[in-house]
N, C-alpha and C. Protein backbone atom coordinates (compact mmCIF):
# COMPACT_ATOMS: atom_id res chain seq x y z
N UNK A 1 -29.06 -130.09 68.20
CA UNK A 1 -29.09 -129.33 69.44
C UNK A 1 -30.40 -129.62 70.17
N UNK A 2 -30.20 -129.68 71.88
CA UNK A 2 -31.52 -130.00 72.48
C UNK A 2 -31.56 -128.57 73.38
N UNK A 3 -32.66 -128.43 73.55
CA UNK A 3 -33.26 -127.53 74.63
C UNK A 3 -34.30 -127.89 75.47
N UNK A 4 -34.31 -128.01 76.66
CA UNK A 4 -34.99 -128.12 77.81
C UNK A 4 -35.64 -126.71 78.17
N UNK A 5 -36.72 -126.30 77.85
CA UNK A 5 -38.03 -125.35 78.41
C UNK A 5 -38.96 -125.57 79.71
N UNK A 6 -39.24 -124.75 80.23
CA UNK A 6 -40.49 -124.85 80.99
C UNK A 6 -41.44 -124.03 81.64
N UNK A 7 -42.62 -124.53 81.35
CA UNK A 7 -43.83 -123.76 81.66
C UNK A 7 -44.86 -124.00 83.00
N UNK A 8 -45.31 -122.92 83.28
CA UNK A 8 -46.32 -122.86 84.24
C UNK A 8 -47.54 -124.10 83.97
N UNK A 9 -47.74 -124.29 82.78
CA UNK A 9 -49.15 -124.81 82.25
C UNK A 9 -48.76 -124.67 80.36
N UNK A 10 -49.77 -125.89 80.42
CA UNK A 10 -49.96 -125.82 78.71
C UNK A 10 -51.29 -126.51 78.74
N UNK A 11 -51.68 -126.51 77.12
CA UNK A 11 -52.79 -127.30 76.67
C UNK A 11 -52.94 -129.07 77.37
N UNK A 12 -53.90 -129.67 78.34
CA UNK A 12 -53.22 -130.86 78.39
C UNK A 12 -52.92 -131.78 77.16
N UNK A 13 -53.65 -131.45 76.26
CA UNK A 13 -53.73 -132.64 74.71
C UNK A 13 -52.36 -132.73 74.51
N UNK A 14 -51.59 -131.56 74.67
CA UNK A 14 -50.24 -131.49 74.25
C UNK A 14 -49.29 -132.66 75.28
N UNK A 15 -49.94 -132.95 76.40
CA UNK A 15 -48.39 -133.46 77.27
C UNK A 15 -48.66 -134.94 76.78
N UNK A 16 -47.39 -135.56 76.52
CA UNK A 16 -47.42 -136.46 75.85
C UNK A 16 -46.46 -137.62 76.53
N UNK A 17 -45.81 -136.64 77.77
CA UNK A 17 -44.59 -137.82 78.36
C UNK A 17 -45.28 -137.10 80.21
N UNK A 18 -45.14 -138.17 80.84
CA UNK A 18 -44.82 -138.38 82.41
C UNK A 18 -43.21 -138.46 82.89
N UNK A 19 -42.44 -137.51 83.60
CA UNK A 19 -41.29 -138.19 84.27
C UNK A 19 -41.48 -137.50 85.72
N UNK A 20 -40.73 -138.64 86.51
CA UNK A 20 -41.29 -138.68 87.55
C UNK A 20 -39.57 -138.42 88.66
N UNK A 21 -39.20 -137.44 88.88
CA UNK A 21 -37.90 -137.40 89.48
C UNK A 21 -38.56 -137.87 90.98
N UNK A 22 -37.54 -138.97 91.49
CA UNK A 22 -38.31 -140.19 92.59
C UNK A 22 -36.87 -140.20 93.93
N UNK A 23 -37.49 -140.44 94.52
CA UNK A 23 -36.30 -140.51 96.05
C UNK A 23 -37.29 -141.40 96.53
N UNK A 24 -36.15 -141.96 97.96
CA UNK A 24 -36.36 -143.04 98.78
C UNK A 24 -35.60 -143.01 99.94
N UNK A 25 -36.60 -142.60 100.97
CA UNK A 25 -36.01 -142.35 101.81
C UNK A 25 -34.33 -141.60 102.01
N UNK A 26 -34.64 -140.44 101.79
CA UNK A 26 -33.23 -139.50 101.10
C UNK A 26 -32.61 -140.05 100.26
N UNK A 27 -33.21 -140.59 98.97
CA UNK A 27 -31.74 -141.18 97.98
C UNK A 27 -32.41 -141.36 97.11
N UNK A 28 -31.83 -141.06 95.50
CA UNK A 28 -32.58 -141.03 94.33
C UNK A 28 -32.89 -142.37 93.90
N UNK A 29 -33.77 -142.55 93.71
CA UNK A 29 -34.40 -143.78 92.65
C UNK A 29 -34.47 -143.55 90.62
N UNK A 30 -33.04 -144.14 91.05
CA UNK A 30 -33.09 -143.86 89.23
C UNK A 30 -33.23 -145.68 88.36
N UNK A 31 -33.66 -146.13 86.81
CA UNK A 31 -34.26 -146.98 86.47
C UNK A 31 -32.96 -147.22 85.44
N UNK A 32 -32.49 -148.68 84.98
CA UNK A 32 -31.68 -149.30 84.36
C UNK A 32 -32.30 -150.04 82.97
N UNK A 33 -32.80 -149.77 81.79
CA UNK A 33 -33.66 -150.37 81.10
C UNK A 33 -32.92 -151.84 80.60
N UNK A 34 -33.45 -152.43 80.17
CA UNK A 34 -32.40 -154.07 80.31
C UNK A 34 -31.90 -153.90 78.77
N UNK A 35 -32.25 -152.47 77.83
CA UNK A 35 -31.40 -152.83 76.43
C UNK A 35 -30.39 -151.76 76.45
N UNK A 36 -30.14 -151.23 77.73
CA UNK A 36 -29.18 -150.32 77.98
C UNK A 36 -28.15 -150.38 78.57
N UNK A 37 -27.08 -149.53 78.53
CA UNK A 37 -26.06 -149.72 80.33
C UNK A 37 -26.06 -148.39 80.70
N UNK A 38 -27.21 -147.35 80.94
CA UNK A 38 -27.44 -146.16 81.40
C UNK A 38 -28.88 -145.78 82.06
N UNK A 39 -28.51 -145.25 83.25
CA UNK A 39 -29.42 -144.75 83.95
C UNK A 39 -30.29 -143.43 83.79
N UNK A 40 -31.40 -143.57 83.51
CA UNK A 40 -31.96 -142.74 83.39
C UNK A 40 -33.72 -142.16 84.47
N UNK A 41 -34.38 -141.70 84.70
CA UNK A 41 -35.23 -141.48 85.70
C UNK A 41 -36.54 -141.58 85.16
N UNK A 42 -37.26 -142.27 86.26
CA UNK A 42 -38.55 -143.14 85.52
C UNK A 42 -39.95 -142.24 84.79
N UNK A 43 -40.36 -142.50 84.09
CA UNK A 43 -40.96 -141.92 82.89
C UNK A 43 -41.96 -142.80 81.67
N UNK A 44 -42.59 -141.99 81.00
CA UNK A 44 -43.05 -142.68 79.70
C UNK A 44 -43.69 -142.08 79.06
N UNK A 45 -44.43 -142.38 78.32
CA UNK A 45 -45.19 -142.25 76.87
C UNK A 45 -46.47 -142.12 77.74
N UNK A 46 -47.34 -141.30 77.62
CA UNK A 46 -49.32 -141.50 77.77
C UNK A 46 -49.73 -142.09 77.00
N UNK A 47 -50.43 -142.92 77.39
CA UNK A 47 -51.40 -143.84 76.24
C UNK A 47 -52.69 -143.15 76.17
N UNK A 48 -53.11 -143.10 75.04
CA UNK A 48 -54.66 -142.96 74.91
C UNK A 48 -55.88 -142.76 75.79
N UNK A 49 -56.48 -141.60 76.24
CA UNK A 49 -57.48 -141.91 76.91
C UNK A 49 -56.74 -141.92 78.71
N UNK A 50 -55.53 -141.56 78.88
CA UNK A 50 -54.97 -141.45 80.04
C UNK A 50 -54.72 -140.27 80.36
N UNK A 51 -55.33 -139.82 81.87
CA UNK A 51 -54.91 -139.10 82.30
C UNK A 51 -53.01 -138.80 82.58
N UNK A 52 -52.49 -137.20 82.44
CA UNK A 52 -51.02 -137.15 82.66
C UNK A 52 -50.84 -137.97 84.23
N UNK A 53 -51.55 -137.36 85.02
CA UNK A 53 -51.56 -137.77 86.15
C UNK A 53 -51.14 -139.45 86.46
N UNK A 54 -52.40 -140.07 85.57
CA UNK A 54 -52.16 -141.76 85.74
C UNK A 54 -50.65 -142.11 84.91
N UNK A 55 -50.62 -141.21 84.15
CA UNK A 55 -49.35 -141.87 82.93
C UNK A 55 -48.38 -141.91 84.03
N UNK A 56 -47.91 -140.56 85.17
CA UNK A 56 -46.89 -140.66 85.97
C UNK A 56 -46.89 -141.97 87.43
N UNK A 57 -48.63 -142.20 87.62
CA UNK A 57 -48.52 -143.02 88.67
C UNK A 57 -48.31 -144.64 87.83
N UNK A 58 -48.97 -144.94 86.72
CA UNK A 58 -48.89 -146.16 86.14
C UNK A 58 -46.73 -146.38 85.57
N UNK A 59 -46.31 -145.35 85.28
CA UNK A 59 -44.92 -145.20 84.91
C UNK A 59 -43.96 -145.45 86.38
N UNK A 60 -44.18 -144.65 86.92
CA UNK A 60 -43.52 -145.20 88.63
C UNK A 60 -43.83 -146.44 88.51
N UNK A 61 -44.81 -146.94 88.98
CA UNK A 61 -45.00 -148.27 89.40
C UNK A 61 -44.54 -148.99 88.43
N UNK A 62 -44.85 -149.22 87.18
CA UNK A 62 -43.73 -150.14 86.17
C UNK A 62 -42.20 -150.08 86.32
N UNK A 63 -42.06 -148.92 86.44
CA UNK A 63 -39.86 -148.85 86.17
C UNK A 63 -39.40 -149.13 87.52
N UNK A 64 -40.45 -148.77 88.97
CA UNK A 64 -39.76 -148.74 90.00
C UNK A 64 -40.45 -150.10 91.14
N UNK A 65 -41.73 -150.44 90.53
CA UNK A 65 -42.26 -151.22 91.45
C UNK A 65 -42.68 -150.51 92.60
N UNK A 66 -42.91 -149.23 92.75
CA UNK A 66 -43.76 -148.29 93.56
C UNK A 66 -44.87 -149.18 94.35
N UNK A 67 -45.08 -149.16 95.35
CA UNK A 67 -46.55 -149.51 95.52
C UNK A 67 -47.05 -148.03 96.37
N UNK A 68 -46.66 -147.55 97.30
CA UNK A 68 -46.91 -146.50 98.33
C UNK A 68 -46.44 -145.29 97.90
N UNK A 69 -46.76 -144.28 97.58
CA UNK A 69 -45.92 -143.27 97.30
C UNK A 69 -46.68 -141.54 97.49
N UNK A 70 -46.25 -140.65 97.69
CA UNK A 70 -46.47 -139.10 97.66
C UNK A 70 -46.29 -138.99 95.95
N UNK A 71 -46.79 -138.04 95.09
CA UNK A 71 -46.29 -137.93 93.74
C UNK A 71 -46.76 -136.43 93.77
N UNK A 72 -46.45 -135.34 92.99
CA UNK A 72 -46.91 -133.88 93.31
C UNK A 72 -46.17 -133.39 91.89
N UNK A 73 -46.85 -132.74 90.92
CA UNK A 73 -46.33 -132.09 89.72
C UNK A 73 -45.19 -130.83 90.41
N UNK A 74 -44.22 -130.96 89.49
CA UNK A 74 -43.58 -129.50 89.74
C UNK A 74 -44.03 -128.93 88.39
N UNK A 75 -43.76 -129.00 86.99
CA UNK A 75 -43.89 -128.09 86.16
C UNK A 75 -44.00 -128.80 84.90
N UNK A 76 -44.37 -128.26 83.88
CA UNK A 76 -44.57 -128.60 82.65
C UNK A 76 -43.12 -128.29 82.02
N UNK A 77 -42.49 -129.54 81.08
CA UNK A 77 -41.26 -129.05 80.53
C UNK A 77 -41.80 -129.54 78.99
N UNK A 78 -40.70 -128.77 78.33
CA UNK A 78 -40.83 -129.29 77.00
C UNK A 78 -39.13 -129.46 76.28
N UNK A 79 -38.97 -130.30 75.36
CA UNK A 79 -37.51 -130.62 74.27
C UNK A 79 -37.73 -130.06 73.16
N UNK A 80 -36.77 -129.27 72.86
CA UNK A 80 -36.52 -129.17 71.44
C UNK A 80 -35.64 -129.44 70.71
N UNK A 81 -35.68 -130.66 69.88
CA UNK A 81 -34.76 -130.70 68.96
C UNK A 81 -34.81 -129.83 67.56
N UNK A 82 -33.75 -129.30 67.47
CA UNK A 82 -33.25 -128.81 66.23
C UNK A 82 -32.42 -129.10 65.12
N UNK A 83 -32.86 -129.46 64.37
CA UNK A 83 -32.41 -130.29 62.97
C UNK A 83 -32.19 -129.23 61.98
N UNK A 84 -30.86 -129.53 61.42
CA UNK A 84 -30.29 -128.74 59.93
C UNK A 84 -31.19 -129.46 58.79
N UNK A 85 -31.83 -129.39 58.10
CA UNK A 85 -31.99 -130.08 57.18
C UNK A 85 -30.95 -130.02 55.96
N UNK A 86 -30.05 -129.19 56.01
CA UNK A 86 -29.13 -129.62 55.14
C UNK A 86 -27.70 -128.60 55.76
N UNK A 87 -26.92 -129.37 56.09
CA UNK A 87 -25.94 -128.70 56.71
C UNK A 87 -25.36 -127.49 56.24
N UNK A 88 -24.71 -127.63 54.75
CA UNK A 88 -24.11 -126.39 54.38
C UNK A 88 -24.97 -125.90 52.96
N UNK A 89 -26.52 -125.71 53.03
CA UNK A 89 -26.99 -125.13 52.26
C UNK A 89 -27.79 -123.93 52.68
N UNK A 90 -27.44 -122.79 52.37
CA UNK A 90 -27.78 -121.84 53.14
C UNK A 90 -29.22 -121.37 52.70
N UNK A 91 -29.67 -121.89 51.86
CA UNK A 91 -31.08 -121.70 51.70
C UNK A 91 -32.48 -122.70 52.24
N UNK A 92 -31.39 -123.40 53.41
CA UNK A 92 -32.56 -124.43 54.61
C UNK A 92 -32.77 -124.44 55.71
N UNK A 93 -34.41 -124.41 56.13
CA UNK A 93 -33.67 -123.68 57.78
C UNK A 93 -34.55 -124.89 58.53
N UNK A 94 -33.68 -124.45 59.44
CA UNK A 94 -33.77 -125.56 60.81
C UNK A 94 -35.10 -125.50 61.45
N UNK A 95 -35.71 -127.40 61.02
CA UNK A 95 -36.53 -127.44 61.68
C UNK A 95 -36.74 -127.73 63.42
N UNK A 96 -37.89 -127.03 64.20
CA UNK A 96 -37.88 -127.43 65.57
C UNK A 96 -38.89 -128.28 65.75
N UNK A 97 -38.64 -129.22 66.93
CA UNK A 97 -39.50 -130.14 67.02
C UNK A 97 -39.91 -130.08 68.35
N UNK A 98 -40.77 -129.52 69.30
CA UNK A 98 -40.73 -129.11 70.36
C UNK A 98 -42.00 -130.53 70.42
N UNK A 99 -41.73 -131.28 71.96
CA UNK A 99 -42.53 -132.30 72.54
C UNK A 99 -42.54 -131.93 74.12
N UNK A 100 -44.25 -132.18 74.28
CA UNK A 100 -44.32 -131.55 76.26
C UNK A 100 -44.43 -132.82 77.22
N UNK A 101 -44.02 -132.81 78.47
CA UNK A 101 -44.28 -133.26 78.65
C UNK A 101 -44.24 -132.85 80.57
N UNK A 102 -44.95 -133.90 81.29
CA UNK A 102 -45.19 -132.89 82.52
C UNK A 102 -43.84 -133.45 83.61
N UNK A 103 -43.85 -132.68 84.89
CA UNK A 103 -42.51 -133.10 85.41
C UNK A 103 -43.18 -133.52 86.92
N UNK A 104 -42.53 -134.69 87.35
CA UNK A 104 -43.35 -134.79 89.05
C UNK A 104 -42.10 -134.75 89.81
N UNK A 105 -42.91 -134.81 90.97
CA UNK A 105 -41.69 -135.53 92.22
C UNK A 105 -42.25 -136.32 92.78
N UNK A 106 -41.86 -137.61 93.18
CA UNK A 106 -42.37 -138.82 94.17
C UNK A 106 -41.09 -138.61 95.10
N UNK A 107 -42.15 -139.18 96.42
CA UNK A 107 -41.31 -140.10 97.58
C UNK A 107 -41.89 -141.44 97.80
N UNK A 108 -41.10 -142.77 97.14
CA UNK A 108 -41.07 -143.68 97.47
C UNK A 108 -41.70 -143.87 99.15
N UNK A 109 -42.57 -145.04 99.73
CA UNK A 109 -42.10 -145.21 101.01
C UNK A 109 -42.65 -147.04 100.51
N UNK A 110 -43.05 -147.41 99.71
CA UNK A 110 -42.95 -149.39 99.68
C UNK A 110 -42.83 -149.55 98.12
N UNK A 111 -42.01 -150.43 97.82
CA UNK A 111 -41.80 -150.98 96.67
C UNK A 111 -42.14 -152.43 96.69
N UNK A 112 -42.52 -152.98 95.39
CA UNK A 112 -43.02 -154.22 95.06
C UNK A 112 -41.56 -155.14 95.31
N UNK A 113 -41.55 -156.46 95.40
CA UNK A 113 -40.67 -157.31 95.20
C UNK A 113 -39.54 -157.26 93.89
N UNK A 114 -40.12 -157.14 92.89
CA UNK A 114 -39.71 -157.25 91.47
C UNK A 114 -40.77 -156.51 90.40
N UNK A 115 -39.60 -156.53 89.24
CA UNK A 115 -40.26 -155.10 88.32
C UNK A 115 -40.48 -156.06 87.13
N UNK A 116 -41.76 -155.69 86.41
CA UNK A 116 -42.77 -156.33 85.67
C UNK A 116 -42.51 -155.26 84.43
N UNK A 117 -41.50 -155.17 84.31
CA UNK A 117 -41.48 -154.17 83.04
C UNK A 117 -40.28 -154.33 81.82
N UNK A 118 -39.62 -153.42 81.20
CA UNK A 118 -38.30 -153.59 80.38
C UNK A 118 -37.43 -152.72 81.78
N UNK A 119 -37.42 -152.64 82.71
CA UNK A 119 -36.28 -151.97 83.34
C UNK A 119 -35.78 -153.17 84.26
N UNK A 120 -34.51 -153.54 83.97
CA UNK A 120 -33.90 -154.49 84.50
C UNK A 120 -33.82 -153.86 85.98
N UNK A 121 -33.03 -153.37 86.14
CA UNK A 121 -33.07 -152.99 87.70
C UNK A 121 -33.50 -151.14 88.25
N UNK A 122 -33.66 -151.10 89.64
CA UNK A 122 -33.48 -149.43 90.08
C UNK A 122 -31.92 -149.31 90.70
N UNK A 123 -31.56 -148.45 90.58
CA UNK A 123 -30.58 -148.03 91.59
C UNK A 123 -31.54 -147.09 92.55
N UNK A 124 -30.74 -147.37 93.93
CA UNK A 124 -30.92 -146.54 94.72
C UNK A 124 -29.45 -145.83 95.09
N UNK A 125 -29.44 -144.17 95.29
CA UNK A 125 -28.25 -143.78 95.58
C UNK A 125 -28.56 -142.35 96.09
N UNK A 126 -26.97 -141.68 96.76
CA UNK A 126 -27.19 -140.16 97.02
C UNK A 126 -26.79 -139.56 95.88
N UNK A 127 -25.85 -140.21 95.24
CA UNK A 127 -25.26 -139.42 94.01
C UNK A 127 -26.23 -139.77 92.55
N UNK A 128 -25.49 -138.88 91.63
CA UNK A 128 -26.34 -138.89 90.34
C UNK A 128 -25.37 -139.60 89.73
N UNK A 129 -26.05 -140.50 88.70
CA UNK A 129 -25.53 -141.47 87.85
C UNK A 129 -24.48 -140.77 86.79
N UNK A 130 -23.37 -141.70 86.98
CA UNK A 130 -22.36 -140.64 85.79
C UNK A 130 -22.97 -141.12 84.53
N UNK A 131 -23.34 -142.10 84.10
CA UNK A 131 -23.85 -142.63 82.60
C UNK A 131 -25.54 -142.72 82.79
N UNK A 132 -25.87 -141.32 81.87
CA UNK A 132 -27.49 -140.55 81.81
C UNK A 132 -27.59 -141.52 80.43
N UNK A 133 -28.76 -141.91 80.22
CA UNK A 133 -29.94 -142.49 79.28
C UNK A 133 -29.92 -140.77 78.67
N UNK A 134 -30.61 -140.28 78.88
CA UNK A 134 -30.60 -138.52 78.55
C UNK A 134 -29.73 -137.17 78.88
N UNK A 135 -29.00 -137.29 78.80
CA UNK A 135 -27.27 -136.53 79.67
C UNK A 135 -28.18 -135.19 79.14
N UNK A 136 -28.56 -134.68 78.05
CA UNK A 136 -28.99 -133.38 78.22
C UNK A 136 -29.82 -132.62 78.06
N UNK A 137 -30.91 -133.91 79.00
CA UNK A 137 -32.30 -133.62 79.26
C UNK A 137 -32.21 -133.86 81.01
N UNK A 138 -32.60 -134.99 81.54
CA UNK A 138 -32.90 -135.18 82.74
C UNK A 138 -32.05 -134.63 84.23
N UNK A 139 -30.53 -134.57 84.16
CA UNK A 139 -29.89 -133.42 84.97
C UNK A 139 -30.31 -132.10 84.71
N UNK A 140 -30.98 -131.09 83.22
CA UNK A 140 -32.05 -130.13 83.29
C UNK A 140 -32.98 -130.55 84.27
N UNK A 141 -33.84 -131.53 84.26
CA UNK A 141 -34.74 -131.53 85.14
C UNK A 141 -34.90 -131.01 86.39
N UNK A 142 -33.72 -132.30 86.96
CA UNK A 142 -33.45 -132.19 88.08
C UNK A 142 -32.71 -130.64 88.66
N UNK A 143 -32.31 -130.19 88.21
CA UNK A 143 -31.57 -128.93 88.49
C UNK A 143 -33.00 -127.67 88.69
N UNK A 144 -33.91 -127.84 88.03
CA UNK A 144 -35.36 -126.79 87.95
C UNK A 144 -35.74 -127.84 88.98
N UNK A 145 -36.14 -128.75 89.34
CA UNK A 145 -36.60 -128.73 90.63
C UNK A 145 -36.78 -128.31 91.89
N UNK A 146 -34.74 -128.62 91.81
CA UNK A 146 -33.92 -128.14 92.49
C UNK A 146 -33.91 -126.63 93.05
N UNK A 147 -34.01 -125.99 92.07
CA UNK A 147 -34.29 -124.51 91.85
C UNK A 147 -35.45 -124.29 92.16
N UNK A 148 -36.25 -125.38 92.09
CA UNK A 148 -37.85 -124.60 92.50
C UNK A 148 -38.73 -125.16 94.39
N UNK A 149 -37.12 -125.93 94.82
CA UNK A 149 -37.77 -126.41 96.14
C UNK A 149 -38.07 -127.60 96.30
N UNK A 150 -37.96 -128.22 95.76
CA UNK A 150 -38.71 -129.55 95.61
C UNK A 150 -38.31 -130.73 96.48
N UNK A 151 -36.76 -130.24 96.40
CA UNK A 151 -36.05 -131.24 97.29
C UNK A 151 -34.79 -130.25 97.87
């Protein structure tokens, strides 16, 4: 089981992922990774010694080829997965694995020629992708955005 949370603020040591829900000129910019056939919305891992901030502007620009852009935090989210450690033994209990990570919004206005990364292509579109990379994580996202104004 997953759960999608979110907070006002946390510890920063804790945020550990950038995603960046992105438009273009009214239309979503979602990312195609080349070992996939599902769309999912551009994002990543913080490296070491990186600001959250840079993780979301260095992550745009890899998945989308960003060069110009607005970027503005909406909120801190976090996942929890929940694991049985043993299905039908009633003396094991379910561990949680909660990971933070922060949430933006970009508006595209120039993109690079070509993408220098593992994401084979972007889509640009009005609609949301029927085949999610994360089906029940990133439509959470987008929906608390949604809910909070953003777009």
């Amino acid at each position: 089981m997953i759960e999608v949370k979110f907070y006002d603020e946390i510890a920063d040591e804790k945020l550990k992922f950038a995603v960046i829900l992105t438009k273009t000129k009214g239309k979503w910019v979602f990312c195609k990774h080349k070992e996939r056939m599902t769309y999912e919305v551009p994002g990543g891992r913080r490296e070491p010694g990186e600001s959250i901030l840079h993780t979301a502007m260095r992550e745009l620009y890899e998945e989308t080829g960003a060069l110009l852009f607005d970027i503005t935090p909406v909120c801190v989210y976090s996942v929890v997965r929940n694991e049985e450690t043993a299905a039908h033994n009633t003396d094991s209990k379910a561990e949680a694995d909660e990971s933070f990570g922060m949430l933006y919004f970009a508006e595209i206005e120039e993109f690079e020629g070509e993408l220098h990364s593992e994401i084979e292509s972007i889509l640009i579109t009005e609609e949301m992708p029927a085949n999610w990379t994360y089906p029940l994580i990133q439509p959470k996202l987008l929906e608390y955005a949604k809910q909070a104004g953003f777009f």
